[in-house]
N, C-alpha and C. Protein backbone atom coordinates (compact mmCIF):
# COMPACT_ATOMS: atom_id res chain seq x y z
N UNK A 1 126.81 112.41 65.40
CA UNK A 1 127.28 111.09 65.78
C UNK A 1 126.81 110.06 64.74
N UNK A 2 127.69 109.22 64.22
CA UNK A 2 127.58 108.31 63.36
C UNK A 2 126.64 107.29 63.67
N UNK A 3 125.49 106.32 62.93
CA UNK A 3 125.33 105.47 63.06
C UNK A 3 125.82 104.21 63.47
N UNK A 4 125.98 103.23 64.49
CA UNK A 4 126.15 102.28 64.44
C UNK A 4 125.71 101.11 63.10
N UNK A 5 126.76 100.13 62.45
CA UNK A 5 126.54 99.81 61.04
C UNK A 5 125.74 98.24 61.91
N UNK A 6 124.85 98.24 61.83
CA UNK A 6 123.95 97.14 62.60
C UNK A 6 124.27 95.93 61.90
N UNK A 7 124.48 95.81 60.35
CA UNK A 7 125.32 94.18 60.15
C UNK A 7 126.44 94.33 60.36
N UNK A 8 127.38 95.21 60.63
CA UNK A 8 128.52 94.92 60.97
C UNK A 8 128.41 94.29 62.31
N UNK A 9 127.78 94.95 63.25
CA UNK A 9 127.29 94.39 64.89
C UNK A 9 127.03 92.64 64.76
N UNK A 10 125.61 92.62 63.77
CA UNK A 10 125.44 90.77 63.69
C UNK A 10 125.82 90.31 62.63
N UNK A 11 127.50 90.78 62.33
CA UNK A 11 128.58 89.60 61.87
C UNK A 11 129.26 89.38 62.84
N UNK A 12 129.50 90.59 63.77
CA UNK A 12 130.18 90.55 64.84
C UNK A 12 129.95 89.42 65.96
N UNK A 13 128.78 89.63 66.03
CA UNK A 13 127.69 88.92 67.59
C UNK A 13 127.84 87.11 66.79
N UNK A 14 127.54 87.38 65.03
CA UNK A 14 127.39 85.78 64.76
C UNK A 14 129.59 84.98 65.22
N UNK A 15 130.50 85.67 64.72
CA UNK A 15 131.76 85.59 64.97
C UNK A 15 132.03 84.81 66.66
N UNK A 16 131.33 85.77 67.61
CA UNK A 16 131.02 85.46 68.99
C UNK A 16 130.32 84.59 69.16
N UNK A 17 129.50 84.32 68.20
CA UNK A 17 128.73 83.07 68.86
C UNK A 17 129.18 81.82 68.48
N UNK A 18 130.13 81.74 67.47
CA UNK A 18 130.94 81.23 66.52
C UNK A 18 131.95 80.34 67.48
N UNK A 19 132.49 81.32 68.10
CA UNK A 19 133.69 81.05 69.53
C UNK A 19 133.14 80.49 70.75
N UNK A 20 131.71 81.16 71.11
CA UNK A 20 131.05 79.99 72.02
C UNK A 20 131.00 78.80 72.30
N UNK A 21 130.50 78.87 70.86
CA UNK A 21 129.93 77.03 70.31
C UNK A 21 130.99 76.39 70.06
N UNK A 22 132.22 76.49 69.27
CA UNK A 22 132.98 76.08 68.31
C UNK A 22 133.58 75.28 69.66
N UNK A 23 134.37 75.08 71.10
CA UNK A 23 134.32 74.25 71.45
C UNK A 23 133.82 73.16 72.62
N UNK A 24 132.66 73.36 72.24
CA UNK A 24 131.55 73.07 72.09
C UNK A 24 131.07 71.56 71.41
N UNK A 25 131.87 71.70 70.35
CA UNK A 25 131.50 71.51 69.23
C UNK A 25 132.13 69.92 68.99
N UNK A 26 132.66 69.21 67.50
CA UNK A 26 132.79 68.15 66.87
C UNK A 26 134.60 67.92 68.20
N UNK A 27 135.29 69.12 67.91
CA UNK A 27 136.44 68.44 68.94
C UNK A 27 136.27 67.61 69.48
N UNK A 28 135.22 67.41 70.96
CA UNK A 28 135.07 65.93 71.61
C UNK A 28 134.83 64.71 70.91
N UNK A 29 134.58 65.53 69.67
CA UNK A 29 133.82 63.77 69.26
C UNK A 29 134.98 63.89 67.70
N UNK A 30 135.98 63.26 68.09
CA UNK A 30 137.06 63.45 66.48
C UNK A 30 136.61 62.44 65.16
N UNK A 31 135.71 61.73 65.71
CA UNK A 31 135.43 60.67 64.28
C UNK A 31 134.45 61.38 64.13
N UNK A 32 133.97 62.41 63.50
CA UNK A 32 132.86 63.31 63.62
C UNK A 32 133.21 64.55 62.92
N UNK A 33 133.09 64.66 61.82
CA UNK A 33 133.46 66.23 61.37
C UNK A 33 132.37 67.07 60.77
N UNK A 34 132.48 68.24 61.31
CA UNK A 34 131.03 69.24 61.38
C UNK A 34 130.03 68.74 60.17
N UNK A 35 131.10 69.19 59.08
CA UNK A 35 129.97 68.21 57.76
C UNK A 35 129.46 67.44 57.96
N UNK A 36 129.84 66.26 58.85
CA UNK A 36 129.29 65.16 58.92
C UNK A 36 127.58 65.13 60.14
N UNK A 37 128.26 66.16 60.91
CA UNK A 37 127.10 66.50 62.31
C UNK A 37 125.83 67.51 61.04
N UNK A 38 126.19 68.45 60.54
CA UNK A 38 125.48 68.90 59.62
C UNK A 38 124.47 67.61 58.68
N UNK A 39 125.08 67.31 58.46
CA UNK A 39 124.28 65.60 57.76
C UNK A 39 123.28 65.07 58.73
N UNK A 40 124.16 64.75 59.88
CA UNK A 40 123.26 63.75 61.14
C UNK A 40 121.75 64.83 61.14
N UNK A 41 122.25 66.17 61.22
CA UNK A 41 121.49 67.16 62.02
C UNK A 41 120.40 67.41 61.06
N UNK A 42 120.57 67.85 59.68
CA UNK A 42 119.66 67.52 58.65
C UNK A 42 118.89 66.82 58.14
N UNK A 43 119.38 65.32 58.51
CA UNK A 43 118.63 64.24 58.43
C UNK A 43 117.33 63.60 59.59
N UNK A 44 118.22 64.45 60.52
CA UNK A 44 117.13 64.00 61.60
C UNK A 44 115.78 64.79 61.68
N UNK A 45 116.53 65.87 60.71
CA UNK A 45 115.52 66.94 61.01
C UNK A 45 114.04 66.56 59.65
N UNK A 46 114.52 66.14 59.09
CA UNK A 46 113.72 65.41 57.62
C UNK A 46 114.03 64.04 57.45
N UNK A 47 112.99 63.32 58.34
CA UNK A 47 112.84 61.38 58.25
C UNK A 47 113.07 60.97 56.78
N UNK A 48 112.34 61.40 55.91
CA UNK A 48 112.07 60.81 55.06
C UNK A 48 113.24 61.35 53.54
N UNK A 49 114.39 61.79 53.89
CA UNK A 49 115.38 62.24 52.88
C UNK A 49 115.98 61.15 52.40
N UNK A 50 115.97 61.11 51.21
CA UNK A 50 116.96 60.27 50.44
C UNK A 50 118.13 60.90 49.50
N UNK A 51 119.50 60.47 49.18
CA UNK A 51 120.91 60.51 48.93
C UNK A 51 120.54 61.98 48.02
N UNK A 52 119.68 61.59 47.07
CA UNK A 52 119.55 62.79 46.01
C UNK A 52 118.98 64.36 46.93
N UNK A 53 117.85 64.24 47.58
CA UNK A 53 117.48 65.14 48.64
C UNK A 53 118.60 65.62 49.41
N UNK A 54 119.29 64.87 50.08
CA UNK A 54 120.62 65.34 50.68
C UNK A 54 121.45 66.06 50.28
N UNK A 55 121.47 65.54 48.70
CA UNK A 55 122.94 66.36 47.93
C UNK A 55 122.60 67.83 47.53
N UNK A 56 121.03 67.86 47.82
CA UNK A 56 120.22 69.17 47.34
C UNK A 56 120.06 70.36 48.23
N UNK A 57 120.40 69.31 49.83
CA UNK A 57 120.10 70.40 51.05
C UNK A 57 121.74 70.88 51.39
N UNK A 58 122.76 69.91 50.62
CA UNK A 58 123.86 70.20 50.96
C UNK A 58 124.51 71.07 49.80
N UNK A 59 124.06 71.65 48.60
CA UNK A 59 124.26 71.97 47.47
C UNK A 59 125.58 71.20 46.72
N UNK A 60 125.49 69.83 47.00
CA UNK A 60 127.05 68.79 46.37
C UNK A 60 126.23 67.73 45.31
N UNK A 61 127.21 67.26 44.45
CA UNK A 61 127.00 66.21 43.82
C UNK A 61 126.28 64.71 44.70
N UNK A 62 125.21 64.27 44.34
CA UNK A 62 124.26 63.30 44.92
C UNK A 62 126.00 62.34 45.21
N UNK A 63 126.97 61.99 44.18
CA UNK A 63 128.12 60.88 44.62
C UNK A 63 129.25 61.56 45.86
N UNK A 64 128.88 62.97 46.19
CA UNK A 64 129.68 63.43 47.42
C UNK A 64 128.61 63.58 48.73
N UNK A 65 127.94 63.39 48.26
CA UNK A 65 126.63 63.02 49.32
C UNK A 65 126.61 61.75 49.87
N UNK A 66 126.44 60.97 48.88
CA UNK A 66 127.05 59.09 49.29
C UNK A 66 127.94 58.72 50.18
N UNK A 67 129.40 59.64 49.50
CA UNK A 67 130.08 59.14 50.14
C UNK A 67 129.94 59.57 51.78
N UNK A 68 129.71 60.55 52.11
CA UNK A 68 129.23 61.05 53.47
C UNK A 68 127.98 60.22 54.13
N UNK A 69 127.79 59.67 53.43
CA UNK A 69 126.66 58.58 54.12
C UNK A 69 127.68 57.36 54.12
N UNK A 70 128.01 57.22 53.43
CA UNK A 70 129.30 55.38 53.30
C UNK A 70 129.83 55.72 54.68
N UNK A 71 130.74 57.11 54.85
CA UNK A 71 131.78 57.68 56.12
C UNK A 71 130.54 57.50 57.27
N UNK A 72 129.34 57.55 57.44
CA UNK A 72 128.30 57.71 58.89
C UNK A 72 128.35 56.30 58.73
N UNK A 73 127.97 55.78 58.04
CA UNK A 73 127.17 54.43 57.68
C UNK A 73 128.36 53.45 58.95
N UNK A 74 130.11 53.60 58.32
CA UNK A 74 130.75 53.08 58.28
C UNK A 74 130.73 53.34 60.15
N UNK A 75 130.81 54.33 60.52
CA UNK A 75 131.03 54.52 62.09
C UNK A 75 129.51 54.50 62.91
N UNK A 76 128.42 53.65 62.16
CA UNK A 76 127.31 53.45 63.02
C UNK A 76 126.38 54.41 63.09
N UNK A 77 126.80 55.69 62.51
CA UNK A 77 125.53 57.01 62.99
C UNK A 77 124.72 56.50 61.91
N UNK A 78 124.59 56.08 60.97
CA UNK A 78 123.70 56.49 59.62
C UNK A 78 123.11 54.96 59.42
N UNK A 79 122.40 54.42 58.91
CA UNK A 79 121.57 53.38 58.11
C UNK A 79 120.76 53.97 57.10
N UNK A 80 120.99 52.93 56.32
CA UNK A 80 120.55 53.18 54.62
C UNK A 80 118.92 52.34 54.65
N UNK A 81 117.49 52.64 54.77
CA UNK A 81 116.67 52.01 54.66
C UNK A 81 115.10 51.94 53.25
N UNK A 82 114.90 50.81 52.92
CA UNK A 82 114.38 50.89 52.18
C UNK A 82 112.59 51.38 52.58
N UNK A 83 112.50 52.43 51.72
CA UNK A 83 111.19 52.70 52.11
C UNK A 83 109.98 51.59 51.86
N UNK A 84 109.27 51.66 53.26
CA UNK A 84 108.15 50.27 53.21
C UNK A 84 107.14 50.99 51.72
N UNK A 85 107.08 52.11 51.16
CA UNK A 85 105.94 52.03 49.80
C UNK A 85 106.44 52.21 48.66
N UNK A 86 108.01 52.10 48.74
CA UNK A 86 108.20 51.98 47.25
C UNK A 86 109.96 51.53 47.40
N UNK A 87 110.47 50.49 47.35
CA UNK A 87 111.21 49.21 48.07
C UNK A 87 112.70 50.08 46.74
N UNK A 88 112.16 50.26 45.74
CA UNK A 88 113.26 51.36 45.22
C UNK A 88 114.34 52.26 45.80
N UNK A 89 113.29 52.70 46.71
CA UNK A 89 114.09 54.56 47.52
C UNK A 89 114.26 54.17 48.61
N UNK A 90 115.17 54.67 48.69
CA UNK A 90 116.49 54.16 49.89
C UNK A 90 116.23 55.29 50.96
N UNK A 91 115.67 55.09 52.25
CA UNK A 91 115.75 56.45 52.62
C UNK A 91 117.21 56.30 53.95
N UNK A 92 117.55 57.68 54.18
CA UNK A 92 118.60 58.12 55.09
C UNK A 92 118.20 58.03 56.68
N UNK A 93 118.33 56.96 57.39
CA UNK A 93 117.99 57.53 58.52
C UNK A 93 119.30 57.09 59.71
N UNK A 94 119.06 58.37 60.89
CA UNK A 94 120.16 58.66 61.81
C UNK A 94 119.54 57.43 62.85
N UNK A 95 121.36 56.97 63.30
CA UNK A 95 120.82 55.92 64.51
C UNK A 95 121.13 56.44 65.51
N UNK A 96 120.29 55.21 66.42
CA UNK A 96 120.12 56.00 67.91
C UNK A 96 121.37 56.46 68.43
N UNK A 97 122.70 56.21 68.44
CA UNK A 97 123.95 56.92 68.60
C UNK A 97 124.03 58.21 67.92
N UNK A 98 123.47 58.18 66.97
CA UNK A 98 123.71 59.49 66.16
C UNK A 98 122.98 60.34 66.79
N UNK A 99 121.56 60.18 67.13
CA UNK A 99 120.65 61.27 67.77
C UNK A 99 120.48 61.44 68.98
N UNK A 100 121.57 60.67 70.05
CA UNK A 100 122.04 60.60 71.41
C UNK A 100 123.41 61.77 71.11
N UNK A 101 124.30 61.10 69.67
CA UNK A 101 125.37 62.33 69.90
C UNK A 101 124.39 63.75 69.26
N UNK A 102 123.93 63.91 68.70
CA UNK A 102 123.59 65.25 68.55
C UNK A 102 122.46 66.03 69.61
N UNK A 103 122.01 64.97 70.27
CA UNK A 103 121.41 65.73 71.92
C UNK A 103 122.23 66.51 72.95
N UNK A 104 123.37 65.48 72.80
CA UNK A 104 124.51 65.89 73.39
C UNK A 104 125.15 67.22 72.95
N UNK A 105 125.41 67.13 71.79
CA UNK A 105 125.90 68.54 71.27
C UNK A 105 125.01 69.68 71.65
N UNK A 106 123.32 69.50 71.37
CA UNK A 106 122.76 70.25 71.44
C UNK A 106 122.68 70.56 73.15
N UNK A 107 122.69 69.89 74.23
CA UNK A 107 122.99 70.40 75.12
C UNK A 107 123.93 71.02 75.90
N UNK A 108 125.22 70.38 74.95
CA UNK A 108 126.54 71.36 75.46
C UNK A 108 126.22 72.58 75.11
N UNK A 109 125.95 72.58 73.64
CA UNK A 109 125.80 74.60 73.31
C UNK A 109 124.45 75.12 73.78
N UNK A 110 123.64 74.57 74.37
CA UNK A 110 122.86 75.30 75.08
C UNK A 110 123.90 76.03 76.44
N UNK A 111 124.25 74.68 77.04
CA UNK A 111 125.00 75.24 78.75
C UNK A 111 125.66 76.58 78.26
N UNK A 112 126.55 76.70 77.06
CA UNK A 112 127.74 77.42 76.14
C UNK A 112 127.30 78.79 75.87
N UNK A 113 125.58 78.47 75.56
CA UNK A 113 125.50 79.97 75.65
C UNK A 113 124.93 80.47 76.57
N UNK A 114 123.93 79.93 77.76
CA UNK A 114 123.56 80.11 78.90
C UNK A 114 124.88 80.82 79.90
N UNK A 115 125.74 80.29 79.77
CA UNK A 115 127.12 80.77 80.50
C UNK A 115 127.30 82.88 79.99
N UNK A 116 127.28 82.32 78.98
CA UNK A 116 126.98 84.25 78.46
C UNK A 116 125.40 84.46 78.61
N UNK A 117 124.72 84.01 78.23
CA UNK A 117 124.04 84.94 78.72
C UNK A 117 123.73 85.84 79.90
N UNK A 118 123.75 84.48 80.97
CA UNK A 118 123.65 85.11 82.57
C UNK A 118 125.35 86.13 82.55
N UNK A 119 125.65 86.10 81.73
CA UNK A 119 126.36 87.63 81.54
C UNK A 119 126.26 89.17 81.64
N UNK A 120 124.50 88.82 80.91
CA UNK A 120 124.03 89.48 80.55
C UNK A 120 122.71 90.38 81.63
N UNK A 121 122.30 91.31 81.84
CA UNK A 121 121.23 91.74 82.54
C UNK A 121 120.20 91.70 81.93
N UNK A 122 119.03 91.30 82.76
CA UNK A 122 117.79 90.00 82.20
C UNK A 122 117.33 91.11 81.23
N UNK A 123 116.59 92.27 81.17
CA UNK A 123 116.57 93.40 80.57
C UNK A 123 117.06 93.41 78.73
N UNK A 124 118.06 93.01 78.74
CA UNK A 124 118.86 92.85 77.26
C UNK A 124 118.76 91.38 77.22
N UNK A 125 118.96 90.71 77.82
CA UNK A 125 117.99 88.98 76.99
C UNK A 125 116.94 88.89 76.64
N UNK A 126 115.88 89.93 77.42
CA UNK A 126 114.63 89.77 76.78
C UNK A 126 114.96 90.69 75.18
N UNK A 127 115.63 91.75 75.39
CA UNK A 127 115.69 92.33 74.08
C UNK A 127 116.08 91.72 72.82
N UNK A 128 117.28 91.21 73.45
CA UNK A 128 118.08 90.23 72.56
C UNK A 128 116.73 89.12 71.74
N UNK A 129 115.85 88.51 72.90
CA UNK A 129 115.17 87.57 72.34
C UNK A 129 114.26 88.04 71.36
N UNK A 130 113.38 89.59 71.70
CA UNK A 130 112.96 89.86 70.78
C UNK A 130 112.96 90.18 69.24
N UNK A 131 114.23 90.85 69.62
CA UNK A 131 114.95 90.91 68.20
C UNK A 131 115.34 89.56 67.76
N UNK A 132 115.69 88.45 68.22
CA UNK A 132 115.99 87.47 67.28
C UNK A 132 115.11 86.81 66.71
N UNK A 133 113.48 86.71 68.00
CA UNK A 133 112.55 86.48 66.87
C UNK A 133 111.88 87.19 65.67
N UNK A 134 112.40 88.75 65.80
CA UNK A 134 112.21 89.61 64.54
C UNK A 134 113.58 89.04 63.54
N UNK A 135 114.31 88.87 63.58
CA UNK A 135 115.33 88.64 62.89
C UNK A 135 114.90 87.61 62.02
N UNK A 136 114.53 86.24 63.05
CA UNK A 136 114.23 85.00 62.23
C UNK A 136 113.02 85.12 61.52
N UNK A 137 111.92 86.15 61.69
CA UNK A 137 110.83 85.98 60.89
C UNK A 137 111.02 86.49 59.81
N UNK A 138 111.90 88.05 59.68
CA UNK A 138 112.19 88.62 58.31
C UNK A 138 113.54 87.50 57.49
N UNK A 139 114.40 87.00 58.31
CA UNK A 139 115.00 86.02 56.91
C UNK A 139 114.13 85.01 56.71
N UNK A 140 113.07 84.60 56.93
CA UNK A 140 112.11 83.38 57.09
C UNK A 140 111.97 83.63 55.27
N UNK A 141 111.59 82.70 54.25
CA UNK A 141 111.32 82.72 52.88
C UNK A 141 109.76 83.31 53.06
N UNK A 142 109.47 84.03 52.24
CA UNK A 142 108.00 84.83 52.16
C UNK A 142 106.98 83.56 51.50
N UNK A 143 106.01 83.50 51.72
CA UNK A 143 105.04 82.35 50.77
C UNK A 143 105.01 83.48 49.29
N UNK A 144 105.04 84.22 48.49
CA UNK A 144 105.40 84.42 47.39
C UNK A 144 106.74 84.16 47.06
N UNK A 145 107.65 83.95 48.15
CA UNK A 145 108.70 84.09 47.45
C UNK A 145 109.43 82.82 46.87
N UNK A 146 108.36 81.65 47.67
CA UNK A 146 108.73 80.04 47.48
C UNK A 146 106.98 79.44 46.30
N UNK A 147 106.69 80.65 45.72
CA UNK A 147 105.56 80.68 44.37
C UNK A 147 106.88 80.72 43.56
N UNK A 148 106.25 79.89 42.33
CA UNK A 148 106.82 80.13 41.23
C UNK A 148 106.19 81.07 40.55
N UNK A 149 107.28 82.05 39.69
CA UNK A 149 106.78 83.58 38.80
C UNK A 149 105.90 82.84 38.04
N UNK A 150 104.99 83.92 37.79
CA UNK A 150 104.18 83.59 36.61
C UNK A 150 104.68 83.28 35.30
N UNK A 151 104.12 82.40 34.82
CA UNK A 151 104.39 81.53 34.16
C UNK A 151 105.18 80.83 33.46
N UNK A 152 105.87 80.45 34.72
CA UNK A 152 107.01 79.28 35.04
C UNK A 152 106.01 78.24 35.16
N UNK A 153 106.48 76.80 34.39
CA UNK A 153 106.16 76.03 34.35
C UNK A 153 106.89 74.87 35.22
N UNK A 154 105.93 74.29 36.21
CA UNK A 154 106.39 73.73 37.62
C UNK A 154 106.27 71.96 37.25
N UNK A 155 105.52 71.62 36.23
CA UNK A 155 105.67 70.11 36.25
C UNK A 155 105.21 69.56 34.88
């Protein structure tokens, strides 16, 4: 008997979870496009990011980064603020609409997947959970692996 191909399974399971969430998701909210919730969600998650930082977590040009801040800015989620220790750097921060809508999101796809889970027999959620915290610790970056090689020069 053949192996089961186990990433084929969690492309499969990520696909499904894909369909869970998805509406779920930016649909309710149409002035809102995932890129843009990706931004809110990134930013909130790191206070202190500025335009260039952004364009780095988003792998885009720092001026397609902007403009995705101009597009939040323009519908109220985003403010552009100057940092109180160095009046230069502009930092990114989400407004209280923005981090009211992404509570919101985050509680719809909680209900979204709670609905499957109690699908599920408690037995294989605990499994499920275990394995996902094995999952998330092996893609986790290794502390050698966020060292620079020897002798790479860092500054």
């Amino acid at each position: 008997m053949e192996q089961p191909d186990l990433a084929a399974a969690i492309d499969a399971a990520a696909e499904a979870l894909v369909r869970v969430l998805d509406p779920t998701g930016s649909r309710h909210q149409m002035t809102v496009s995932p890129t843009q919730l990706r931004v809110l969600s990134l930013l909130s998650a790191r206070p202190r990011t500025n335009v260039n930082r952004l364009a780095e977590l988003l792998d885009v040009v720092p001026s397609s980064a902007s403009r995705l801040c101009d597009r939040l800015e323009a519908i109220g989620l985003l403010r552009r603020v100057a940092d109180p220790r160095d009046r230069r750097e502009v930092r990114l921060v989400p407004t209280a609409a923005a981090e009211a809508l992404l509570r919101e999101l985050t509680e719809r796809r909680h209900r979204a997947v709670r609905a499957v889970l109690e699908r599920m027999p408690s037995r294989t959620q605990h499994e499920l959970l275990l394995s996902l915290l094995a999952f998330g610790q092996a893609a986790a970056p290794t502390p050698a692996a966020a060292q620079p090689e020897p002798g790479t020069r860092t500054a």
